[in-house]
C-alpha atoms as a PDB file:
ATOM      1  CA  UNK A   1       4.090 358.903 119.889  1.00  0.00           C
ATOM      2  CA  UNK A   2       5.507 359.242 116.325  1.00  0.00           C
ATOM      3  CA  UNK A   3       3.375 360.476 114.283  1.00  0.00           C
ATOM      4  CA  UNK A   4       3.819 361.951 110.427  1.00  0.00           C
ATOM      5  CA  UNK A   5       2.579 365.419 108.631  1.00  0.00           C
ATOM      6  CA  UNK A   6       0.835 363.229 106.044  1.00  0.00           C
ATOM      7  CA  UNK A   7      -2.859 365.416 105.570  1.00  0.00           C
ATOM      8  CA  UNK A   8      -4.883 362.075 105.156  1.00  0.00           C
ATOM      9  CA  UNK A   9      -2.838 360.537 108.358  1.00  0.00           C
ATOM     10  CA  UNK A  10      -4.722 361.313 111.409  1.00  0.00           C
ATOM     11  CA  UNK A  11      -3.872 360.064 114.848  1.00  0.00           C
ATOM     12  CA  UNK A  12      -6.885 358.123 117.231  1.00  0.00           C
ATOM     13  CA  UNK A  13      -9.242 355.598 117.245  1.00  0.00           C
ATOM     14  CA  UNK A  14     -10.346 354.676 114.057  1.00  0.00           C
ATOM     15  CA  UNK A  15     -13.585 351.794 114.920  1.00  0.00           C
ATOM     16  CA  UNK A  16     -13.780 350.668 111.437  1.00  0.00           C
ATOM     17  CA  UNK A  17     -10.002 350.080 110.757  1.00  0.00           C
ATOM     18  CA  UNK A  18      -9.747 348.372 114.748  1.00  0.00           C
ATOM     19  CA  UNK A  19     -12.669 345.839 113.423  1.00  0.00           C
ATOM     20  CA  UNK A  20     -10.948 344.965 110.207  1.00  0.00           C
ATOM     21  CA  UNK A  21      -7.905 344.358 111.637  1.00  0.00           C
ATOM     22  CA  UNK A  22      -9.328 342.182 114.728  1.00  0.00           C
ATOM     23  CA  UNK A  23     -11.578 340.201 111.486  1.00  0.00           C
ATOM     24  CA  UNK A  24      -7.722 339.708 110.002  1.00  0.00           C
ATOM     25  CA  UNK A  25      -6.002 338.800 112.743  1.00  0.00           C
ATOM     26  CA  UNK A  26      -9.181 336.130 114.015  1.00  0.00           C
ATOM     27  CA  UNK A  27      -8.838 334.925 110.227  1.00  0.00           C
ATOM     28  CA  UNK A  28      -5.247 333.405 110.860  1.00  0.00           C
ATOM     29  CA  UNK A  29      -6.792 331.240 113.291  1.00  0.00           C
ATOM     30  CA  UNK A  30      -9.305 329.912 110.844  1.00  0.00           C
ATOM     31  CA  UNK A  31      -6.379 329.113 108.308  1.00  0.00           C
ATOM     32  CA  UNK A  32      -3.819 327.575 111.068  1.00  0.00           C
ATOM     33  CA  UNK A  33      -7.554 325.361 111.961  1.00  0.00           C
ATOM     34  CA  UNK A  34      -7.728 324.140 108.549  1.00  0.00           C
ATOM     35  CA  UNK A  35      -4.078 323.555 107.832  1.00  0.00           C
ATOM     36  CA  UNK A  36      -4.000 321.310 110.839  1.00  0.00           C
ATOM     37  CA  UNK A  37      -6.870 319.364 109.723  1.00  0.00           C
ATOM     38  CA  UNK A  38      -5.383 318.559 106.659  1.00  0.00           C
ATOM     39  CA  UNK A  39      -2.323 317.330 108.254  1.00  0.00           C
ATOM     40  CA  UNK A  40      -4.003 315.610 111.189  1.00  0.00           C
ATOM     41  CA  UNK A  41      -5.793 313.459 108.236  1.00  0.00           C
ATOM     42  CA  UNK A  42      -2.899 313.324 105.924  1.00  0.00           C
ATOM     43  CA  UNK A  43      -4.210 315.356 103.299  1.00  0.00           C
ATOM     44  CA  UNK A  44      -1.616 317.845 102.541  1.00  0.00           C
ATOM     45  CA  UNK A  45      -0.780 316.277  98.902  1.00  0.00           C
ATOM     46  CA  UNK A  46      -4.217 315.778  98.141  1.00  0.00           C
ATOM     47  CA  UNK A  47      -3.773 317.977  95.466  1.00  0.00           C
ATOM     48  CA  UNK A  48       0.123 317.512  93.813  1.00  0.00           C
ATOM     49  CA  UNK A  49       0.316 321.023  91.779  1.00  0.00           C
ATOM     50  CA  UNK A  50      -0.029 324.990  93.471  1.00  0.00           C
ATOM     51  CA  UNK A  51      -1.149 326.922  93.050  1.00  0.00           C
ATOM     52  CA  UNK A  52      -4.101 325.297  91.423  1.00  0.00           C
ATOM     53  CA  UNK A  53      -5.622 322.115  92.940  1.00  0.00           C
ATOM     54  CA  UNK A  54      -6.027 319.658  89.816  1.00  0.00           C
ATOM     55  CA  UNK A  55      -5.335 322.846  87.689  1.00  0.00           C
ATOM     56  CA  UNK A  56      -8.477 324.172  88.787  1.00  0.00           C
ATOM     57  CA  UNK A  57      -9.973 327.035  91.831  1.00  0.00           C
ATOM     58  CA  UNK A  58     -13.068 324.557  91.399  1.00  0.00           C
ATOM     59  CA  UNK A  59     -11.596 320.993  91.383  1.00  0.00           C
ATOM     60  CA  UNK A  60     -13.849 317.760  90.187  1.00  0.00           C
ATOM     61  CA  UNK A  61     -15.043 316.335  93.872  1.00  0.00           C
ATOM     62  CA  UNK A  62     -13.456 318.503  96.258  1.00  0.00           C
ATOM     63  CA  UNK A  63     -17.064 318.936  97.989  1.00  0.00           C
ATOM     64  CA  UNK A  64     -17.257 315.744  98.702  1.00  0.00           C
ATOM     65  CA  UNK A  65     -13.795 314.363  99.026  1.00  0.00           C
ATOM     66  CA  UNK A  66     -12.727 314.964 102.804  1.00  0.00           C
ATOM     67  CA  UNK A  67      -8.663 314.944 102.033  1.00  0.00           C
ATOM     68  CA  UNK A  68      -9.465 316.755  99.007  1.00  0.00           C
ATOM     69  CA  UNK A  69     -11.889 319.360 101.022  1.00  0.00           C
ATOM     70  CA  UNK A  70      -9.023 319.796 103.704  1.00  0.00           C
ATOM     71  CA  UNK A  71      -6.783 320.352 101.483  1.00  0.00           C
ATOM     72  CA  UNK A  72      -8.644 323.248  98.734  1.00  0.00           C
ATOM     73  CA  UNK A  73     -10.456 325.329 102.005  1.00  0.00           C
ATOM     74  CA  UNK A  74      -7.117 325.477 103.515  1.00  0.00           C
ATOM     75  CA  UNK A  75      -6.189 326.721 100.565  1.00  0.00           C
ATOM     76  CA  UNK A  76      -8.995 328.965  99.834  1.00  0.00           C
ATOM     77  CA  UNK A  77      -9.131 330.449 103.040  1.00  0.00           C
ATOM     78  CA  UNK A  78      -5.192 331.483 102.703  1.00  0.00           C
ATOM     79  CA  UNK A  79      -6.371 333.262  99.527  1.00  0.00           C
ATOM     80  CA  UNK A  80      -8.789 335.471 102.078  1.00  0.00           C
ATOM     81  CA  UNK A  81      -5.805 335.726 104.215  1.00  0.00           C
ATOM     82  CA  UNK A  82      -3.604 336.989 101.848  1.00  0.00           C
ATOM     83  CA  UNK A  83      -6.505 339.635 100.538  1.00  0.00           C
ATOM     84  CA  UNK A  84      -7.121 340.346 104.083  1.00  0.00           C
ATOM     85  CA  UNK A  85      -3.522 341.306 105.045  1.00  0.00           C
ATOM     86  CA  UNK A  86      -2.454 343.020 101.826  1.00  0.00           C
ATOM     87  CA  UNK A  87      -6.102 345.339 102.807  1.00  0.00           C
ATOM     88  CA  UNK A  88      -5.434 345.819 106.106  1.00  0.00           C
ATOM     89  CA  UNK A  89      -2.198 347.449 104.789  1.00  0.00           C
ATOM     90  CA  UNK A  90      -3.129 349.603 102.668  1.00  0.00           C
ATOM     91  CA  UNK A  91      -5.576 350.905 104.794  1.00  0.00           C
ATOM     92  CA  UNK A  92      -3.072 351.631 107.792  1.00  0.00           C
ATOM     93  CA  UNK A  93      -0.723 352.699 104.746  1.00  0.00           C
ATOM     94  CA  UNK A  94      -3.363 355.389 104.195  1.00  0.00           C
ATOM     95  CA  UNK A  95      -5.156 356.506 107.492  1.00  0.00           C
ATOM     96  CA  UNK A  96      -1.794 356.046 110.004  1.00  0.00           C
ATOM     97  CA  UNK A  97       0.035 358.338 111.696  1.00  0.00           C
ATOM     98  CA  UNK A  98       2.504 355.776 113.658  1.00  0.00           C
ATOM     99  CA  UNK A  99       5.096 355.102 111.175  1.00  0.00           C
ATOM    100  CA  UNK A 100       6.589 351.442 112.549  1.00  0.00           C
ATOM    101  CA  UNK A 101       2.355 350.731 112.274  1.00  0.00           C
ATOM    102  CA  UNK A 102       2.529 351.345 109.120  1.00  0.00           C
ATOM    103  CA  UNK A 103       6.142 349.186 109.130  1.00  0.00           C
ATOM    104  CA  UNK A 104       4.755 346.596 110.696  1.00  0.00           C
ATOM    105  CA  UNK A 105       1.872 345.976 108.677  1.00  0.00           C
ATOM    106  CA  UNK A 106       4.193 345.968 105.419  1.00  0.00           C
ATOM    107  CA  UNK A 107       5.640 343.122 107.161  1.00  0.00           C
ATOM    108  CA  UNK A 108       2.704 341.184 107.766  1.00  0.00           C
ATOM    109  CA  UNK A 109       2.204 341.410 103.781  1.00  0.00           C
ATOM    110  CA  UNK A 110       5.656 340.044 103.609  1.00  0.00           C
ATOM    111  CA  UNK A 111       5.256 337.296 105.948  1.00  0.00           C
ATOM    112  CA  UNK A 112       1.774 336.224 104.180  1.00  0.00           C
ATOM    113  CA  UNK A 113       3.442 336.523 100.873  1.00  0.00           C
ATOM    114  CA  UNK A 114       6.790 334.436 101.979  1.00  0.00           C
ATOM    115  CA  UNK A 115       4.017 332.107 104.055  1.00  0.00           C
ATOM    116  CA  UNK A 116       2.162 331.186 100.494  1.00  0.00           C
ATOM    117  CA  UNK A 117       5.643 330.531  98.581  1.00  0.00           C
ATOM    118  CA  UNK A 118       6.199 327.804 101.282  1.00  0.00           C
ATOM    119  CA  UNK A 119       3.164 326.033 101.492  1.00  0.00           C
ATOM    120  CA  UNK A 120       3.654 326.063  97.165  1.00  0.00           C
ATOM    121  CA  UNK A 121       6.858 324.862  98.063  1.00  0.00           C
ATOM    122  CA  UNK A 122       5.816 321.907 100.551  1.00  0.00           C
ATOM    123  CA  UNK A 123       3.429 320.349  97.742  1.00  0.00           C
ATOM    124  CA  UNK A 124       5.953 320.925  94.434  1.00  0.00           C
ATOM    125  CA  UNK A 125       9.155 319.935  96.450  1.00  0.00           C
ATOM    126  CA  UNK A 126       7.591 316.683  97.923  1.00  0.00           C
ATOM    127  CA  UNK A 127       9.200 314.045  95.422  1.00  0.00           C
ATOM    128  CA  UNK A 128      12.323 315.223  96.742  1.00  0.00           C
ATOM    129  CA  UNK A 129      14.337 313.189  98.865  1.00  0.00           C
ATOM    130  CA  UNK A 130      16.451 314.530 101.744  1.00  0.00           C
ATOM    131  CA  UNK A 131      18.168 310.542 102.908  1.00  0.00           C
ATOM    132  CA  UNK A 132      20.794 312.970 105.292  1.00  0.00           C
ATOM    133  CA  UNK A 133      17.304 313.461 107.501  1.00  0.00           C
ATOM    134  CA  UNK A 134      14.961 310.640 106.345  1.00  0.00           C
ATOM    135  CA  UNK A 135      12.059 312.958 105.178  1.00  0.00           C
ATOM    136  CA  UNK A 136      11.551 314.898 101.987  1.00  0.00           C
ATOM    137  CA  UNK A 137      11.860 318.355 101.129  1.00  0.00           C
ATOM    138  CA  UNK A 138       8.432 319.028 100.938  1.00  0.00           C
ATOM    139  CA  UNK A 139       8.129 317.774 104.392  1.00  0.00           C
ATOM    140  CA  UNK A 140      11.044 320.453 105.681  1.00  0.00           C
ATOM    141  CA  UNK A 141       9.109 323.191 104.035  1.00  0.00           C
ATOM    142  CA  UNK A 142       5.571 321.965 105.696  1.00  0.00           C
ATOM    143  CA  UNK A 143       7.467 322.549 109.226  1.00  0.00           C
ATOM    144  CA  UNK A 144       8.640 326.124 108.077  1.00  0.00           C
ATOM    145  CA  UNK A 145       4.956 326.674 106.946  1.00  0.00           C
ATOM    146  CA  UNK A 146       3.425 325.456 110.128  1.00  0.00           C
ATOM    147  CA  UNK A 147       6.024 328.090 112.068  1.00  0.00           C
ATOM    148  CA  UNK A 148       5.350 331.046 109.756  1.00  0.00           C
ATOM    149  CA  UNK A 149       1.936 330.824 110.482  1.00  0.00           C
ATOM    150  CA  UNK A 150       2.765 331.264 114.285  1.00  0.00           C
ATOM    151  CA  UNK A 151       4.790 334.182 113.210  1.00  0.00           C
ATOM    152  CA  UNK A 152       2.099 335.916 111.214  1.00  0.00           C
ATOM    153  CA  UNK A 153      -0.786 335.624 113.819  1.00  0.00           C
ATOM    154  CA  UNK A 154       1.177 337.219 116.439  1.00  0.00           C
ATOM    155  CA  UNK A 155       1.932 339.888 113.552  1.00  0.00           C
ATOM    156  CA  UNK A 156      -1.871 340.985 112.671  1.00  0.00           C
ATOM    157  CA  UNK A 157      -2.524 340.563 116.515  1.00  0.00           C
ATOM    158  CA  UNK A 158      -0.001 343.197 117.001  1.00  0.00           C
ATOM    159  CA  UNK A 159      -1.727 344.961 114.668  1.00  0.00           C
ATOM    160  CA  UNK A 160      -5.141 344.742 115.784  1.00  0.00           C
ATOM    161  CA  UNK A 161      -4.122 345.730 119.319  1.00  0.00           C
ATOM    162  CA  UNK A 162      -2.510 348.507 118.238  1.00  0.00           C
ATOM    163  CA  UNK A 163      -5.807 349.444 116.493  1.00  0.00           C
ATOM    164  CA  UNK A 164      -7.464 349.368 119.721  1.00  0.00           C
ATOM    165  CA  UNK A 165      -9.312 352.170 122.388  1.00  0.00           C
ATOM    166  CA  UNK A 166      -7.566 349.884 124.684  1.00  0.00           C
ATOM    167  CA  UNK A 167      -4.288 350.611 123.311  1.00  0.00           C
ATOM    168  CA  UNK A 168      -4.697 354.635 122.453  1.00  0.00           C
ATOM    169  CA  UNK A 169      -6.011 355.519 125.836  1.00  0.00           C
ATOM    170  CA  UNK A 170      -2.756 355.061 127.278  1.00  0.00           C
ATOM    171  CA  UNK A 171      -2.713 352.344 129.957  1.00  0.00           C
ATOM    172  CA  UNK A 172      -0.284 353.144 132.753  1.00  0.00           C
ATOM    173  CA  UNK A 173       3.144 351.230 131.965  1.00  0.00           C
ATOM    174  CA  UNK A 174       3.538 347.520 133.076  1.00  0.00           C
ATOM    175  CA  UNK A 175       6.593 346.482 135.597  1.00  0.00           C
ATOM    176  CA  UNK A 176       9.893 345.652 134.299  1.00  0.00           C
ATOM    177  CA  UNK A 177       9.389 341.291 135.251  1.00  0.00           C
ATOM    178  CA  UNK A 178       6.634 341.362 133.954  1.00  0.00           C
ATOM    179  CA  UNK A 179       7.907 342.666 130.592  1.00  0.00           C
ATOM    180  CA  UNK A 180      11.129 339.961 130.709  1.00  0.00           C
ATOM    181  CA  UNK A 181       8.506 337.232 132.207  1.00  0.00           C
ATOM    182  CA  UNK A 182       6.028 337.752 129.184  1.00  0.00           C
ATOM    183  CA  UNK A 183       9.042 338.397 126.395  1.00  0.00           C
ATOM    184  CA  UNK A 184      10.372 334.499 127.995  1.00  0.00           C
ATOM    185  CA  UNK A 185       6.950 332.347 127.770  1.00  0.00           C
ATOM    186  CA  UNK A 186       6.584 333.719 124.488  1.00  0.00           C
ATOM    187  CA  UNK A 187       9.701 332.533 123.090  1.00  0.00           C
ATOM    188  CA  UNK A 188       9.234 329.316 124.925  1.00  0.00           C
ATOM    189  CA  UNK A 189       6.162 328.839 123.462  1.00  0.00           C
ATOM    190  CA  UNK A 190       7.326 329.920 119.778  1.00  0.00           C
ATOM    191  CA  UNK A 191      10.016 327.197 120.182  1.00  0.00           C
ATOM    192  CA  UNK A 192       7.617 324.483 121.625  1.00  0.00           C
ATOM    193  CA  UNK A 193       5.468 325.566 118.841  1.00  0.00           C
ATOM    194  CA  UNK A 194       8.476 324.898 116.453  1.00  0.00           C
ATOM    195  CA  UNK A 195       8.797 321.080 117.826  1.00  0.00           C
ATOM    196  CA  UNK A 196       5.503 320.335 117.352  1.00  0.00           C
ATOM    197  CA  UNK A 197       5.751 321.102 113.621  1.00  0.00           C
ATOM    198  CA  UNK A 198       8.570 319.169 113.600  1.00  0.00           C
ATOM    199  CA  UNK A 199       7.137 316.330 115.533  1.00  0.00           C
ATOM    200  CA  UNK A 200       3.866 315.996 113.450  1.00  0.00           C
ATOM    201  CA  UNK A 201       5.349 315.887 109.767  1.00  0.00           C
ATOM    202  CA  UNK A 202       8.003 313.935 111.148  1.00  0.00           C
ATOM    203  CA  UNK A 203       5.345 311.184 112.156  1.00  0.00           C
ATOM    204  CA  UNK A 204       6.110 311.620 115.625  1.00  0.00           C
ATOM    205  CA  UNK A 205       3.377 311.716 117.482  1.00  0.00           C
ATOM    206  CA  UNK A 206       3.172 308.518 118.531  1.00  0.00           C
ATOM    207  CA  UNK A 207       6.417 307.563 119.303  1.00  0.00           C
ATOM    208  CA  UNK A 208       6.048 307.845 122.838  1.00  0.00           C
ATOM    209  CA  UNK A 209       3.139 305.545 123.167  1.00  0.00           C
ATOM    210  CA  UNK A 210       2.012 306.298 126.513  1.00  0.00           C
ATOM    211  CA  UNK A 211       1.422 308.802 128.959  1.00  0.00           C
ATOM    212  CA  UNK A 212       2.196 310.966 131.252  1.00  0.00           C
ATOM    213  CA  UNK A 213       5.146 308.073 131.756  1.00  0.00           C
ATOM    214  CA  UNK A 214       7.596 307.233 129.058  1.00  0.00           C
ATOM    215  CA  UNK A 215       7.146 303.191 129.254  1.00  0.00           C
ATOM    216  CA  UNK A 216       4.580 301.109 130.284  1.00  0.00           C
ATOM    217  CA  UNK A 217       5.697 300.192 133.502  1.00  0.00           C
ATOM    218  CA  UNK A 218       6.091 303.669 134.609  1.00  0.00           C
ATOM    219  CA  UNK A 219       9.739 305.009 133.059  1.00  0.00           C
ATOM    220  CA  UNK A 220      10.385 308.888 133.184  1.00  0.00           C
ATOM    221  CA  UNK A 221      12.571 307.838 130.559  1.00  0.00           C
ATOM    222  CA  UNK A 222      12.447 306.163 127.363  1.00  0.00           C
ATOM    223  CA  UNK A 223      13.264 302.633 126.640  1.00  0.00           C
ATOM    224  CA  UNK A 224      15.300 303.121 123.314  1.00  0.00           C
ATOM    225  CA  UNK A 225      15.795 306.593 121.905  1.00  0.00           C
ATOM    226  CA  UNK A 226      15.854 307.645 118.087  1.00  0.00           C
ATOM    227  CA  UNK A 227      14.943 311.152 116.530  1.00  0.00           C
ATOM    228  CA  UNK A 228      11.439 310.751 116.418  1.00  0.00           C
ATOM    229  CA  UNK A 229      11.407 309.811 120.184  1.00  0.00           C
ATOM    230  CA  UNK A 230      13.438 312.170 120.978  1.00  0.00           C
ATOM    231  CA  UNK A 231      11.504 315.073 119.242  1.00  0.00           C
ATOM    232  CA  UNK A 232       8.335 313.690 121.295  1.00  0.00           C
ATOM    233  CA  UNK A 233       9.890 313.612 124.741  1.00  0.00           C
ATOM    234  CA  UNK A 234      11.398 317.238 124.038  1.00  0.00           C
ATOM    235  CA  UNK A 235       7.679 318.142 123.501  1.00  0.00           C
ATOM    236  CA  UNK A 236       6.802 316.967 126.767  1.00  0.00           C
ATOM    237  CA  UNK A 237       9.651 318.083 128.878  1.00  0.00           C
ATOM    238  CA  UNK A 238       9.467 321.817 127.041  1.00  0.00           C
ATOM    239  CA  UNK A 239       5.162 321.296 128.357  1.00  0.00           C
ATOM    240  CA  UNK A 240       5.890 321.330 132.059  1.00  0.00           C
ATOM    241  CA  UNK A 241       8.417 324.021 131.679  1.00  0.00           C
ATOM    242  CA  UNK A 242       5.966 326.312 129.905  1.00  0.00           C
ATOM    243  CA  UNK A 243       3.149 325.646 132.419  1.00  0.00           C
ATOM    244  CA  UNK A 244       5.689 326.530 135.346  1.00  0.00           C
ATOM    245  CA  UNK A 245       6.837 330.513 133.417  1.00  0.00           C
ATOM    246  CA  UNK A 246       3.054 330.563 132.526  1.00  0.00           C
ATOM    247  CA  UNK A 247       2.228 330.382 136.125  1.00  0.00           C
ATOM    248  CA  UNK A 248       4.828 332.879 137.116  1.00  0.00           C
ATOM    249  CA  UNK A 249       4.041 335.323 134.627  1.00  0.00           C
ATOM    250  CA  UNK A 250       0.323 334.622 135.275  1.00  0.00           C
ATOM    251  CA  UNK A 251       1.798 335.862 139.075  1.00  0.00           C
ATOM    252  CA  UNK A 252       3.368 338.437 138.673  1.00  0.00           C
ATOM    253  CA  UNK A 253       0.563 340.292 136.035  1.00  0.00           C
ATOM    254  CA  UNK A 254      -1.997 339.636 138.918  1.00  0.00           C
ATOM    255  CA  UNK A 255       0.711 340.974 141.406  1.00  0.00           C
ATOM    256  CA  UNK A 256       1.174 344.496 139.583  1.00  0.00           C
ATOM    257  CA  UNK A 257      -0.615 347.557 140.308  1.00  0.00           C
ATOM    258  CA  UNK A 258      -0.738 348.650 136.338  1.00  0.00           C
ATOM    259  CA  UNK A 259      -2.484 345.398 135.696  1.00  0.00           C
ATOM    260  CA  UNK A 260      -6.226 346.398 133.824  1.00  0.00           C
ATOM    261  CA  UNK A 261      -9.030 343.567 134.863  1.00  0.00           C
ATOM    262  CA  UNK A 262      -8.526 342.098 131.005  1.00  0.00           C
ATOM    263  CA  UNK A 263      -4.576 341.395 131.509  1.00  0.00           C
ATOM    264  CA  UNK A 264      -5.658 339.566 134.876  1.00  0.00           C
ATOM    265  CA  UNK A 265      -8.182 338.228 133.415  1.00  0.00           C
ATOM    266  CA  UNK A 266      -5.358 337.204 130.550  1.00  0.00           C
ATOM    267  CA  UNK A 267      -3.287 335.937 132.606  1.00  0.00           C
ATOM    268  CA  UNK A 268      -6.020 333.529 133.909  1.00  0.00           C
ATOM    269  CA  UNK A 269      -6.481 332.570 130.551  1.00  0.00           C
ATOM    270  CA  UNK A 270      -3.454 331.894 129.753  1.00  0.00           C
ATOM    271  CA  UNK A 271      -2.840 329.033 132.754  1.00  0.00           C
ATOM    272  CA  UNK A 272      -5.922 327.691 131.461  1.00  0.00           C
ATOM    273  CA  UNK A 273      -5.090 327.145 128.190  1.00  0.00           C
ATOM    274  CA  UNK A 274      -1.864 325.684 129.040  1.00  0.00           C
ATOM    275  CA  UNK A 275      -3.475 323.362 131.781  1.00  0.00           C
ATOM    276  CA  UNK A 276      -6.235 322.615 128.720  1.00  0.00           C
ATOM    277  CA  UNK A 277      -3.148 321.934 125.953  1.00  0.00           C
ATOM    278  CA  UNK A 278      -1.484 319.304 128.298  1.00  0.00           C
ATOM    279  CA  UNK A 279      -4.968 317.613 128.865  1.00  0.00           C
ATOM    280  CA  UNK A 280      -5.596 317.696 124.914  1.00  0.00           C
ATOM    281  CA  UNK A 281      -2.267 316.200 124.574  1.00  0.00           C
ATOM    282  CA  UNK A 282      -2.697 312.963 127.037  1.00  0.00           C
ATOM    283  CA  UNK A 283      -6.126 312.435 124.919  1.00  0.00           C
ATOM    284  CA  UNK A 284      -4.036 312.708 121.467  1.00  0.00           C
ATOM    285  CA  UNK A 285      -1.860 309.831 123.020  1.00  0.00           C
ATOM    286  CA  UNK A 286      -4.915 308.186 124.926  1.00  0.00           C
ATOM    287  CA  UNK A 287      -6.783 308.216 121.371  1.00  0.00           C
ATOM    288  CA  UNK A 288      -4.310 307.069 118.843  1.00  0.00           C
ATOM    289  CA  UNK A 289      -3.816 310.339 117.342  1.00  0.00           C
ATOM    290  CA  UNK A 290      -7.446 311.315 116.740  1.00  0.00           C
ATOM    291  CA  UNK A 291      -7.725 313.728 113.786  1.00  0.00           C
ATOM    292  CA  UNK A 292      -9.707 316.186 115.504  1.00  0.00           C
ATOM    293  CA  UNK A 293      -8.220 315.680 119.016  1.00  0.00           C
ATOM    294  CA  UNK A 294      -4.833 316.858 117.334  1.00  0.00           C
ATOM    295  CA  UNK A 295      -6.318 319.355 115.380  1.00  0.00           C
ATOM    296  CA  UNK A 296      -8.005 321.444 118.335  1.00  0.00           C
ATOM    297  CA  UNK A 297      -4.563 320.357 119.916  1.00  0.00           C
ATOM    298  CA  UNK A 298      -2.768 322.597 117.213  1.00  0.00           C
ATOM    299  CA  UNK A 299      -5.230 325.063 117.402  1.00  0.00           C
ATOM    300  CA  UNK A 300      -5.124 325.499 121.481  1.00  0.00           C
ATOM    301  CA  UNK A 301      -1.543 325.652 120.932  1.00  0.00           C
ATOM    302  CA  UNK A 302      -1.729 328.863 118.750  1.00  0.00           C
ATOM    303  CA  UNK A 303      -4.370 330.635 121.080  1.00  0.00           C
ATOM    304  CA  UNK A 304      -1.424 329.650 123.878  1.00  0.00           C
ATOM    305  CA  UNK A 305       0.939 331.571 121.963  1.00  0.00           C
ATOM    306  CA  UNK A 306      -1.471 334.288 121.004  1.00  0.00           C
ATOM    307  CA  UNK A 307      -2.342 334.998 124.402  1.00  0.00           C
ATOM    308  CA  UNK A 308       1.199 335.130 125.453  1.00  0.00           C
ATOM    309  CA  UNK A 309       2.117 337.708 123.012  1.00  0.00           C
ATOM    310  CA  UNK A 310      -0.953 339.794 123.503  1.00  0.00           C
ATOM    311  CA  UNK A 311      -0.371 340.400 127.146  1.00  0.00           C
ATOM    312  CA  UNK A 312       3.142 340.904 126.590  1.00  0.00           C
ATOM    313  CA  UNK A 313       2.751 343.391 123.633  1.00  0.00           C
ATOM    314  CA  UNK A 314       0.397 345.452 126.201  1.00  0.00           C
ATOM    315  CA  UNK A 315       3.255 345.257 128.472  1.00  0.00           C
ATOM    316  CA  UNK A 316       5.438 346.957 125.948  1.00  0.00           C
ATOM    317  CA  UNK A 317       3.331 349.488 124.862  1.00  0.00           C
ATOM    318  CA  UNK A 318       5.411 352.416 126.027  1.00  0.00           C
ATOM    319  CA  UNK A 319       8.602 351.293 124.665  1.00  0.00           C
ATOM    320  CA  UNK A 320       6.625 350.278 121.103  1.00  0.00           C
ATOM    321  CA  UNK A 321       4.741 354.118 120.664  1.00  0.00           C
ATOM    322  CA  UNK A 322       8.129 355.681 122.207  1.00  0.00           C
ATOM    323  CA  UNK A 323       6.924 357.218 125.592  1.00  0.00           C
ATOM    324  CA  UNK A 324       9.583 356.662 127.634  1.00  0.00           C
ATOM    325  CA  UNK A 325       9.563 352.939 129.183  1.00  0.00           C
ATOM    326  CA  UNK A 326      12.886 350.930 128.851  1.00  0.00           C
END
């Protein structure tokens, strides 16, 4: 394990360090809950200037206002996030011996940093017309927002694992499938992840007005295709081939001997929340887009992916800490 010579650097469990970075990385959660909220309800220009709502940290009626509550707690709570991830830094900064720990949390302060810019970006850039795509800038940055959020939770997951007893006892070192298996759902997932961003600020979500068919009378296929249809049928078909590599990694974890009872227990999970998502997704259709059907749609979405990555960043641990594994 690479460690440094720093005197105030000291290898091992640290409790009160692993807590603060599980609070952080549970936090993201929170904020990617509230961010889909506001979209599910259309709220995300409740407020047109950043990073002030109304020029304010209190705005006039945002207690009381649902589009403009949406909008200022999402808002609020990425000012905790921030606070939260620039902490957890400079706490690992201080107290860690594993040098790509330290690495990675500097990134995470990066990411949260670049994540903020964009979601300024989506609200000042709105006016803007893009006529080459039919949306607006503003729109194009809210999809880069939603993804970067994706991309930070699995980054202060990493984190907080890392953190753990779990983690620094050593497991014994996962099976080479498993480790491709786990690296594939989660890039699946990221990239489902990434059409759903697109799909929902592109108004998509209804475009395919029934389900689990494609037409009325019982089509696998649309009737008439345009981007917005095509967006939502990519969602669907990219659904059933997640739930079959979530299956087969859910397989092959239970299948090998370095396995602990929590990454079987994972992988259990995991086929659960995928068989959940698709069931969330029928009543999202079923419902007309219900604002808080879709939001605990987004939210099951990023526990998916969360999952994913957690059970495949155990499988890695070797090769992260450098103790041999390929």
């Amino acid at each position: 394990m690479p460690t440094d010579s720093h005197p105030s650097r000291t290898p091992g469990f640290k409790p009160g360090l692993a807590a603060f970075a599980v609070v952080s990385a549970v936090w993201v959660f929170v904020l990617v809950t509230l961010g889909a909220f506001t979209t599910s309800i259309g709220a995300g220009m409740a407020f047109p200037d950043w990073p002030l709502s109304n020029g304010s940290l209190n705005p006039n009626g945002w207690l009381t206002n649902i589009a403009m509550f949406a909008e200022h707690s999402h808002r609020l709570s990425a000012g905790i996030m921030t606070l939260l991830t620039i902490g957890l830094a400079a706490w690992l900064w201080k107290t860690e011996s594993r040098p790509w720990l330290r690495s990675l949390a500097l990134f995470a302060v990066g990411l949260v940093l670049v994540q903020a810019v964009v979601g300024g970006l989506r609200v000042l850039l709105e006016p803007v017309l893009v006529s080459s795509v039919d949306t607006t800038l503003g729109r194009l940055f809210a999809m880069l927002h939603a993804c970067l959020a994706q991309g930070l939770a699995c980054a202060l997951l990493a984190i907080a694992v890392s953190c753990s007893a779990a983690w620094i006892a050593q497991p014994l070192p996962m099976g080479p499938a498993v480790r491709r298996v786990g690296k594939l759902c989660c890039v699946l997932l990221f990239v489902q992840l990434g059409i759903a961003a697109v799909m929902r600020h592109s108004f998509a979500g209804l475009s395919i007005p029934t389900f689990p068919w494609s037409t009325p009378d019982g089509g696998l296929l649309p009737d008439a295709w345009n981007f917005r249809v095509a967006i939502q049928f990519a969602h669907r078909v990219m659904a059933c081939v997640i739930a079959l590599a979530v299956v087969a990694y859910a397989v092959l974890i239970w299948r090998d001997r370095s396995s602990t009872p929590a990454m079987r227990s994972g992988g259990s999970t995991l086929v659960s929340l995928v068989a959940l998502q698709i069931i969330i997704g029928a009543a999202i259709i079923r419902t007309m887009r219900n604002p808080t059907i879709t939001t605990v749609h987004v939210l099951v979405g990023a526990l998916t992916l969360a999952t994913a990555f957690w059970l495949t960043w155990l499988a890695h641990r070797d090769s992260i800490e450098g103790t041999g594994a390929p």
